[in-house]
C-alpha atoms as a PDB file:
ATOM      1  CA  UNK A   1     -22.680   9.840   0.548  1.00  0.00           C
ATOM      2  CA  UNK A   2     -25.000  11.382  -1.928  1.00  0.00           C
ATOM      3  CA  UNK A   3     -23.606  10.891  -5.097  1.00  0.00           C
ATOM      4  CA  UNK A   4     -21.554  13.651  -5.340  1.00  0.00           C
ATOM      5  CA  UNK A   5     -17.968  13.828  -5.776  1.00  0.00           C
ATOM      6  CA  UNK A   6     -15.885  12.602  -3.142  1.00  0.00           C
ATOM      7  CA  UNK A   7     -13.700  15.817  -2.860  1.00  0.00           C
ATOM      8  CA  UNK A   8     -10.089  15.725  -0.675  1.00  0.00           C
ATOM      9  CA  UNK A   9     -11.744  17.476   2.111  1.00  0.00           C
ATOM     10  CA  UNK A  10     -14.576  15.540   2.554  1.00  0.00           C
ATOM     11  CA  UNK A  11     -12.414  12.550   2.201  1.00  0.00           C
ATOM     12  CA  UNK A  12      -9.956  13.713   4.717  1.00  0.00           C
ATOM     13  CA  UNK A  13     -13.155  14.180   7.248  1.00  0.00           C
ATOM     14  CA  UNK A  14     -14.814  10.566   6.569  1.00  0.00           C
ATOM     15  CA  UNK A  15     -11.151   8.789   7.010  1.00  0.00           C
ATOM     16  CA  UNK A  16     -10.591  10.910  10.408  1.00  0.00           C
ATOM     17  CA  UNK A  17     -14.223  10.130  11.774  1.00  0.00           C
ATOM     18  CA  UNK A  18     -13.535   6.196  10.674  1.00  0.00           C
ATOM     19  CA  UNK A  19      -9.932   6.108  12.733  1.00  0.00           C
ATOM     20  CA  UNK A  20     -11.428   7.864  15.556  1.00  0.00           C
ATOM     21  CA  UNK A  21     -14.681   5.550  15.496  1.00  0.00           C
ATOM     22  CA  UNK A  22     -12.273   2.059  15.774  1.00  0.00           C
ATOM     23  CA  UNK A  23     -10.065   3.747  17.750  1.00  0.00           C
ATOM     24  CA  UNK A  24      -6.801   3.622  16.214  1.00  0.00           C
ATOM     25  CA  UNK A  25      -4.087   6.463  16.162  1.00  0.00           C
ATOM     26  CA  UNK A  26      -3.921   8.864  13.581  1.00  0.00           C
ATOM     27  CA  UNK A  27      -2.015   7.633  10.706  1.00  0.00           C
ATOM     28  CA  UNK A  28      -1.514  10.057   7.767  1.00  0.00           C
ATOM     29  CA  UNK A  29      -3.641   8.525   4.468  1.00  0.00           C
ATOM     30  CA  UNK A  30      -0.557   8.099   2.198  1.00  0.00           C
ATOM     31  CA  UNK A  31       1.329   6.105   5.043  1.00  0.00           C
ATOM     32  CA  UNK A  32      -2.056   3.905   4.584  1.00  0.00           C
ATOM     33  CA  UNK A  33      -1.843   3.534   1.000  1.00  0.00           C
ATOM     34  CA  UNK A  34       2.105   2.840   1.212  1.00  0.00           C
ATOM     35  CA  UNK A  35       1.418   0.125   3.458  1.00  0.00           C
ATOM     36  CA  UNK A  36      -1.006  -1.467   1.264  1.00  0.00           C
ATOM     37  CA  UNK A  37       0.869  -1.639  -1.673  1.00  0.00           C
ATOM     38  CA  UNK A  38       3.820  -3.254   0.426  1.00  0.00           C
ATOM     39  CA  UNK A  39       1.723  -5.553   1.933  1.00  0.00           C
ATOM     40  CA  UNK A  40       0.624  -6.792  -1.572  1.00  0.00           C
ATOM     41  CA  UNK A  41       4.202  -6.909  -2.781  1.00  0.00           C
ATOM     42  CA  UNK A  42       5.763  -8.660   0.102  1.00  0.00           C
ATOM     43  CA  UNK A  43       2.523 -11.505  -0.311  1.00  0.00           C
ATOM     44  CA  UNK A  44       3.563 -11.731  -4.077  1.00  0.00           C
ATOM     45  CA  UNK A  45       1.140  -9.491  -5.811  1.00  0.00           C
ATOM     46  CA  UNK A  46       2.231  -8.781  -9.732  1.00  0.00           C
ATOM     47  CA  UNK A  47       4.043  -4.877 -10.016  1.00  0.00           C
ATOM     48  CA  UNK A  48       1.041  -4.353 -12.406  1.00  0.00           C
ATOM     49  CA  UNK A  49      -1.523  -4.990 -10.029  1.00  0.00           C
ATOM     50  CA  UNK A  50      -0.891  -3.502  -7.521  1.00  0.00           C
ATOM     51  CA  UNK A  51      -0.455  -0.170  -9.750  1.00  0.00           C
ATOM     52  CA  UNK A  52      -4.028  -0.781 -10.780  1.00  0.00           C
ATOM     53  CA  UNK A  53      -5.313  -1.748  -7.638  1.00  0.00           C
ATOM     54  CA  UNK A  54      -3.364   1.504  -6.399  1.00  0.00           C
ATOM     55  CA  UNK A  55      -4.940   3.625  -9.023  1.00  0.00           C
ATOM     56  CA  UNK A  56      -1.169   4.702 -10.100  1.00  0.00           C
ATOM     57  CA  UNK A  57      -1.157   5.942 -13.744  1.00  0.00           C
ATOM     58  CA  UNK A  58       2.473   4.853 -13.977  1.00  0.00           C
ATOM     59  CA  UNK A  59       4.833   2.138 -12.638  1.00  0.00           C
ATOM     60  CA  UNK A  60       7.112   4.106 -11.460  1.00  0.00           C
ATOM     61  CA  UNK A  61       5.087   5.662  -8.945  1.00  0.00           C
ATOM     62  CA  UNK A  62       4.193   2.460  -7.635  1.00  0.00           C
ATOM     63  CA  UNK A  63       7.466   1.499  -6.981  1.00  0.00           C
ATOM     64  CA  UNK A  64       7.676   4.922  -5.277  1.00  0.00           C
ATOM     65  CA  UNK A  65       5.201   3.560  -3.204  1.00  0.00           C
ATOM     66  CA  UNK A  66       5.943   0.104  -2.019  1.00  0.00           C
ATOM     67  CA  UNK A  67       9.019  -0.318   0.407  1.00  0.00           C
ATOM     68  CA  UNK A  68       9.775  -4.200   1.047  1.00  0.00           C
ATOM     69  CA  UNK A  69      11.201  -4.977   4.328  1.00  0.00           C
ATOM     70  CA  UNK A  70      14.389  -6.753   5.110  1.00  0.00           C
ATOM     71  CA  UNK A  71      12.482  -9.693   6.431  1.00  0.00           C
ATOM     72  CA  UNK A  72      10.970 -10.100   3.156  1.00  0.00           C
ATOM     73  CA  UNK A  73      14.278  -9.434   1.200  1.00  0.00           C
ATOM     74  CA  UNK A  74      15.977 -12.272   3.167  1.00  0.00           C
ATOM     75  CA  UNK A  75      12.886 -14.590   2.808  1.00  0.00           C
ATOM     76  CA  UNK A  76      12.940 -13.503  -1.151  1.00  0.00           C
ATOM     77  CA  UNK A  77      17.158 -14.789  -1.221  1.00  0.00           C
ATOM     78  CA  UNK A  78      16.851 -17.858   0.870  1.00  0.00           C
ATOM     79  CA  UNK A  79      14.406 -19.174  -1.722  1.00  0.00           C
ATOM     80  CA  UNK A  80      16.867 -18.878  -4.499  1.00  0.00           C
ATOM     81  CA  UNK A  81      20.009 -19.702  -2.416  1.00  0.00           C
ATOM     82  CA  UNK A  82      19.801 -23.667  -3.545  1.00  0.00           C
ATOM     83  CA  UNK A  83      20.493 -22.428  -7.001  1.00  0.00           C
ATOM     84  CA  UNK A  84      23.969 -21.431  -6.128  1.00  0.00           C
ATOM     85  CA  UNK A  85      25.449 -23.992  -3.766  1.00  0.00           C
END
């Protein structure tokens, strides 16, 4: 880059040259992003960081973004079940 401002476009370009250099399949950029922030969730990562880290403005919109999988719902009630037997 040359210092300017990384516009959409030429954003869209670098990220579609970089998945076609390693080789993977085209994945859309916001699938990317909504992968992240589950990944962080389901390893634990504070709400509030991963907004930051997300560059969300609001917590809401990071809870738009993460999606936790049943795997990690079921691991999340096992570890409180002792509490209730």
């Amino acid at each position: 880059m040359d210092g300017k401002d990384l516009t959409p476009a030429t954003f869209q370009t670098l990220y579609d040259k970089f998945l076609e250099e390693i080789r993977v399949e085209y994945k859309c950029f916001r699938t990317t992003r909504h992968t992240y922030a589950s990944n962080l969730a389901e390893n634990g990562t504070n709400f509030k960081a991963i907004k930051k880290l997300a560059g969300h403005s609001a917590i809401g919109m990071t809870e738009e973004y993460v999606h936790i999988s049943v795997e990690a719902l079921q691991r999340e009630t096992e570890s409180i079940a002792h509490l209730y037997v």
